[in-house]
Protein backbone atom coordinates (compact mmCIF):
# COMPACT_ATOMS: atom_id res chain seq x y z
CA UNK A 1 6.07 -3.17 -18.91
CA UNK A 2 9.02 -5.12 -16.96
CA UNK A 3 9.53 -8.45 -17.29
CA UNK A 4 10.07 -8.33 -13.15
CA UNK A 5 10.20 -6.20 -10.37
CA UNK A 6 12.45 -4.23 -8.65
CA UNK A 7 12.27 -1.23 -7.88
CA UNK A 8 9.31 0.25 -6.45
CA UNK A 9 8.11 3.64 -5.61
CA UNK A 10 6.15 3.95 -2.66
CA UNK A 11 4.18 6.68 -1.08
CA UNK A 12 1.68 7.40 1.24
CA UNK A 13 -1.02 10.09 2.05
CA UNK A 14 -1.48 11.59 -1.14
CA UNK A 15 -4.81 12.99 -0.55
CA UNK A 16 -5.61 13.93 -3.41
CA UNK A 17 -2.93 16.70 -4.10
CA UNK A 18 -2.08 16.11 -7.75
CA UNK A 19 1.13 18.11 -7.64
CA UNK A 20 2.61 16.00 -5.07
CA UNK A 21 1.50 12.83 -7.33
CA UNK A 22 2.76 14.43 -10.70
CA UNK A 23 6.49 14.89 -8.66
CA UNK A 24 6.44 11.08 -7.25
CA UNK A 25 5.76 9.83 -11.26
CA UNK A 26 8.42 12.01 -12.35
CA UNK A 27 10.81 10.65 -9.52
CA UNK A 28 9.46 7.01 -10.90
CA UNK A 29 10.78 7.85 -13.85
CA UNK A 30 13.95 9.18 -13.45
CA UNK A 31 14.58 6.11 -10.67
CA UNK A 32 13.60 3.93 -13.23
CA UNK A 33 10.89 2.25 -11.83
CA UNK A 34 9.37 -0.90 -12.08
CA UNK A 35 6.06 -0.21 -10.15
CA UNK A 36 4.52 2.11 -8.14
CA UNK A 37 2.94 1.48 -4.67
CA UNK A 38 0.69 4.12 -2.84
CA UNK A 39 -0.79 3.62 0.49
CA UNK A 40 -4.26 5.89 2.12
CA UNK A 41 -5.53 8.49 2.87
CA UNK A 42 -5.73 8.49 -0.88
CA UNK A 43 -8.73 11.44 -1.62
CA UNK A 44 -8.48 13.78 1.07
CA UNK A 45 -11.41 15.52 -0.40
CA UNK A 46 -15.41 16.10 0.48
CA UNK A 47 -15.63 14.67 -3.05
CA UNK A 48 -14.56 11.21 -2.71
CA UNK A 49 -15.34 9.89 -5.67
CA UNK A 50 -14.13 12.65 -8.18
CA UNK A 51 -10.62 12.83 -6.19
CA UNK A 52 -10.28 8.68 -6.67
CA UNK A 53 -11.21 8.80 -10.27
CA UNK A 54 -7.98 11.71 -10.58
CA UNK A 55 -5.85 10.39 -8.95
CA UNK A 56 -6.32 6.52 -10.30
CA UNK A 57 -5.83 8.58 -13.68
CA UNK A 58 -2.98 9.88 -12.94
CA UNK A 59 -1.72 6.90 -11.98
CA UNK A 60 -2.23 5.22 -14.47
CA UNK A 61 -0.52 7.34 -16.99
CA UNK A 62 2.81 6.70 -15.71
CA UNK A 63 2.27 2.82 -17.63
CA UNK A 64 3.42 0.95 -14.67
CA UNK A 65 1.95 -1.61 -12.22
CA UNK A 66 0.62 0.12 -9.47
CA UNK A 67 -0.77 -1.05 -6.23
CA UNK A 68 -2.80 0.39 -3.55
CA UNK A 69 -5.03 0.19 -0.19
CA UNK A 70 -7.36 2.99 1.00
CA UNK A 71 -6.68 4.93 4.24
CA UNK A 72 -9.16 5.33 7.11
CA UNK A 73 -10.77 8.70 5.93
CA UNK A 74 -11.22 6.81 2.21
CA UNK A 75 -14.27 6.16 3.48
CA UNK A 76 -17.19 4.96 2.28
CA UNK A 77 -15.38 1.92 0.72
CA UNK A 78 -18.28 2.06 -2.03
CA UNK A 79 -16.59 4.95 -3.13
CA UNK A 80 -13.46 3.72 -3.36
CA UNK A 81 -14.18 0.28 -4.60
CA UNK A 82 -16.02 1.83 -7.43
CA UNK A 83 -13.70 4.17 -8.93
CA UNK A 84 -10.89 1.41 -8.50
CA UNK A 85 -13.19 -0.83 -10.60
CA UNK A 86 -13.80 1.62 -13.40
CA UNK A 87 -9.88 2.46 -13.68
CA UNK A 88 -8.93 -0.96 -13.79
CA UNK A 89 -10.70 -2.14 -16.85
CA UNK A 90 -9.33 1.08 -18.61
CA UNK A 91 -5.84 0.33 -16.82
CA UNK A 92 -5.09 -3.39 -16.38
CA UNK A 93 -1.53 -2.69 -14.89
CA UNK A 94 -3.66 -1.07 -11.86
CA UNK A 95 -4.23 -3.29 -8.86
CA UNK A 96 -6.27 -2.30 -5.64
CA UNK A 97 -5.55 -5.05 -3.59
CA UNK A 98 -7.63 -4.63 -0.06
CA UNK A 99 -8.38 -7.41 1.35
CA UNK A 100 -6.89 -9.47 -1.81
CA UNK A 101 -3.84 -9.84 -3.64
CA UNK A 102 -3.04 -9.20 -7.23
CA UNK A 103 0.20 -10.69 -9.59
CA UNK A 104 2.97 -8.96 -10.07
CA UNK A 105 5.33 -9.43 -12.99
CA UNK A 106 8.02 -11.84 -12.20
CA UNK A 107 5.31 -13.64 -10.58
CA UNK A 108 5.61 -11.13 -7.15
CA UNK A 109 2.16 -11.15 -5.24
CA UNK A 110 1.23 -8.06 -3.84
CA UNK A 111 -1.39 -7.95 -0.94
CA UNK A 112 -2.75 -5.87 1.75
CA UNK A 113 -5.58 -4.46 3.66
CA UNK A 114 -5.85 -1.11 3.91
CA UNK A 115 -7.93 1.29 7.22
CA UNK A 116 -7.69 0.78 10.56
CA UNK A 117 -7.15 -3.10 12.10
CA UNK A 118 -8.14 -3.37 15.40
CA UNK A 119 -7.04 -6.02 17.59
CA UNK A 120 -10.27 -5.76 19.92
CA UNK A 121 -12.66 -8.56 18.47
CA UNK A 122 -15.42 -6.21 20.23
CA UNK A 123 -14.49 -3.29 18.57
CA UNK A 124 -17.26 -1.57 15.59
CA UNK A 125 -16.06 -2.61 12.26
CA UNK A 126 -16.93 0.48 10.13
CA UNK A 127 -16.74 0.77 5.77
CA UNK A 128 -19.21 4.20 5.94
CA UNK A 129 -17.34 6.56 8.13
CA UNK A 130 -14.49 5.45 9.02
CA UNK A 131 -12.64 2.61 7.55
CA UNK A 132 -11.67 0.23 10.33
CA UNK A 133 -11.93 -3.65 10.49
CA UNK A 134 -11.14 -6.59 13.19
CA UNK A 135 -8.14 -8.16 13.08
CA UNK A 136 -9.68 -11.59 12.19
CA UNK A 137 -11.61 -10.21 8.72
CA UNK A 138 -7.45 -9.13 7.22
CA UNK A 139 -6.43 -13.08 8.48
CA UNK A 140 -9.80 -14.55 6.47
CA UNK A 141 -9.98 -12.20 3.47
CA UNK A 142 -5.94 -13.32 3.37
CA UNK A 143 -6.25 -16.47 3.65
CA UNK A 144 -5.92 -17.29 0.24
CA UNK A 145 -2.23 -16.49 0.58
CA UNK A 146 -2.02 -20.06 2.11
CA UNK A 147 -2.07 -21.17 -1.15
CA UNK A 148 0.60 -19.58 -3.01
CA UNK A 149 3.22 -20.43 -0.18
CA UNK A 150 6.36 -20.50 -3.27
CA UNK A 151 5.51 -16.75 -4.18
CA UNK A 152 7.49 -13.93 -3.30
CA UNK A 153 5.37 -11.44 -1.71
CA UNK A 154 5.25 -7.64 -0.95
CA UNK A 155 2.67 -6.86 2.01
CA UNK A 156 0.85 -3.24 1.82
CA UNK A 157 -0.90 -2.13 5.25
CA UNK A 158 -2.04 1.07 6.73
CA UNK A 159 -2.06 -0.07 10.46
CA UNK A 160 1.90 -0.68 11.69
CA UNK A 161 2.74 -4.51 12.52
CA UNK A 162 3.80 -4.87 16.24
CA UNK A 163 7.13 -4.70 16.27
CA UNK A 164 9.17 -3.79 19.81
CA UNK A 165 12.30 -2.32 17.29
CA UNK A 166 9.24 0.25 15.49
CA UNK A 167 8.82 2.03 19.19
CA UNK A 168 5.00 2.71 18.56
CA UNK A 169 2.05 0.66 19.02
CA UNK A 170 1.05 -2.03 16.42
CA UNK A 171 -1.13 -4.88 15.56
CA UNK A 172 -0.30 -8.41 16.81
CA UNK A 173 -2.43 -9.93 13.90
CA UNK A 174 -0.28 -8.54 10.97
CA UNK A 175 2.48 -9.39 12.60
CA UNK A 176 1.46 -12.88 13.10
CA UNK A 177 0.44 -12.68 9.04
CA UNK A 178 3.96 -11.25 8.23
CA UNK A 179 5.99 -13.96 10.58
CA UNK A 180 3.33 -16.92 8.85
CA UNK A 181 4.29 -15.66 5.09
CA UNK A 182 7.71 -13.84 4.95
CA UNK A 183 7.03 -11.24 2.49
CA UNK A 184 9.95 -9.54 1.18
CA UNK A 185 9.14 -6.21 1.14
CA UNK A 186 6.17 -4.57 4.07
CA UNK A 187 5.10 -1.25 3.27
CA UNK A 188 3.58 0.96 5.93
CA UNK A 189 1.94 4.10 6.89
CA UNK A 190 4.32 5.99 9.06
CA UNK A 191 4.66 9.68 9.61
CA UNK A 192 8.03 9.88 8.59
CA UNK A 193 10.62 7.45 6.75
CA UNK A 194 12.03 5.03 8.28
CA UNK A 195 13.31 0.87 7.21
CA UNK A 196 13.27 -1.80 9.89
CA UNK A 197 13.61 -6.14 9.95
CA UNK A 198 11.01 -8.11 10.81
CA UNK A 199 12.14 -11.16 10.67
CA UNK A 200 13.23 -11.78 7.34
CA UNK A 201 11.08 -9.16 6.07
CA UNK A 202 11.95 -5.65 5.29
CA UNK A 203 9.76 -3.21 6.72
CA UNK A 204 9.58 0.70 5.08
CA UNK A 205 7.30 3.48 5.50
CA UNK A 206 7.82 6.27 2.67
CA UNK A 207 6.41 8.97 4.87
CA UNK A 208 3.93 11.48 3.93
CA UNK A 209 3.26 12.36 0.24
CA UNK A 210 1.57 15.56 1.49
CA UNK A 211 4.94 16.41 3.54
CA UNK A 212 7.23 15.78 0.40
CA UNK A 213 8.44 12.52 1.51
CA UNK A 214 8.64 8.89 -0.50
CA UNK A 215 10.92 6.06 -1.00
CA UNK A 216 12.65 3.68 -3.16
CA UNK A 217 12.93 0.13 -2.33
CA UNK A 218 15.09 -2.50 -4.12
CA UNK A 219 13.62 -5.85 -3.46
CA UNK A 220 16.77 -7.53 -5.41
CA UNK A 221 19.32 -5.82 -1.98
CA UNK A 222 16.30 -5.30 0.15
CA UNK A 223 17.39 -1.82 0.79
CA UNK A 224 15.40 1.64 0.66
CA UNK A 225 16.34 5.29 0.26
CA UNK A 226 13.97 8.30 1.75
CA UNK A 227 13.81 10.75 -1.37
CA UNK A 228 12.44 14.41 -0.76
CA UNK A 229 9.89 16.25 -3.52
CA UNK A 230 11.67 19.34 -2.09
């Protein structure tokens, strides 16, 4: 393990295809990576539990810190929440952080929240078939980030912030979160690459694991590449 951070893999949409997973660890590798981040839909599969359990394994083979959030279809979060709990006593350097935050070394904090935020207060909050929560459950579960205020910090989230330079819809609330904190680094699910400010914070979607698409971000320039697994 790295004494610090920086540079990250990141990826989104696996899905459970282990080939695709198996290429991003060998690009970790030959970037020389200092952790690994992977965004939802993470199973993909009927079989929920099996394809978390593989994947978490696979993983966690590669020896680095890795951080995740579950997609909308990783639902039920039991599921999920299970398999990420039996992994991470085998695996220490494994961190599921939704709704929470985990350590990084050189004392980074990575958080997120991972499904759907809506910014409807009347909308159905869901955990069985569809992951999808209110915007004011991410500000409370997050809260706890008021209290490490001198920490750099690397945001993970499914749902896009609003932003008016993204040109697609996006939540208010995590944009509010990433204005209040000023994470470095914002990683988002996007259908394609792309790297945008907000603020002071760098905002990068990987693209789609299951389309052959990742990235490389170096928190020490704040810059980040699109890299293709084709």
């Amino acid at each position: 393990m790295r004494a610090s951070i920086r540079r990250i893999i990141a990826a989104s949409e696996p899905k459970g295809n282990r080939e695709s997973v198996k290429k991003m660890l060998e690009v970790a590798e030959k970037e020389q990576a200092d952790a690994i981040v992977v965004l939802g839909d993470l199973a993909g599969s009927s079989q929920k539990a099996e394809a978390f359990a593989e994947l978490f394994k696979l993983l966690g083979s590669a020896n680095l810190p890795a951080y995740y959030i579950p997609g909308p279809n990783d639902a039920p979060v039991s599921e999920y929440l299970r398999e990420a709990y039996n992994i991470e006593l085998v695996y220490p350097y494994m961190h599921g952080v939704h709704g929470t935050f985990a350590f990084a070394p050189g004392h980074i904090v990575f958080a997120g929240m991972g499904g759907e935020i809506r910014e409807d207060n009347q909308a159905v909050r869901d955990e069985i078939n569809r992951l999808c929560y209110l915007g004011w459950e991410v500000e409370y579960r997050l809260k706890i980030l008021n209290e490490l205020k001198d920490y750099p910090k690397v945001f993970l989230f499914i749902t896009m912030p609003h932003h008016r330079g993204l040109a697609q819809p996006g939540s208010e609330v995590l944009a509010q979160l990433i204005k209040t904190h000023n994470p470095q680094l914002v990683v988002v699910h996007g259908s394609d690459f792309f790297e945008e400010w907000l603020g002071s914070s760098l905002v990068v979607s990987p693209g789609l694991l299951t389309k052959g698409q990742l990235a490389v971000v170096d928190l020490r320039e704040r810059k980040a590449k699109a890299i293709s697994l084709s």
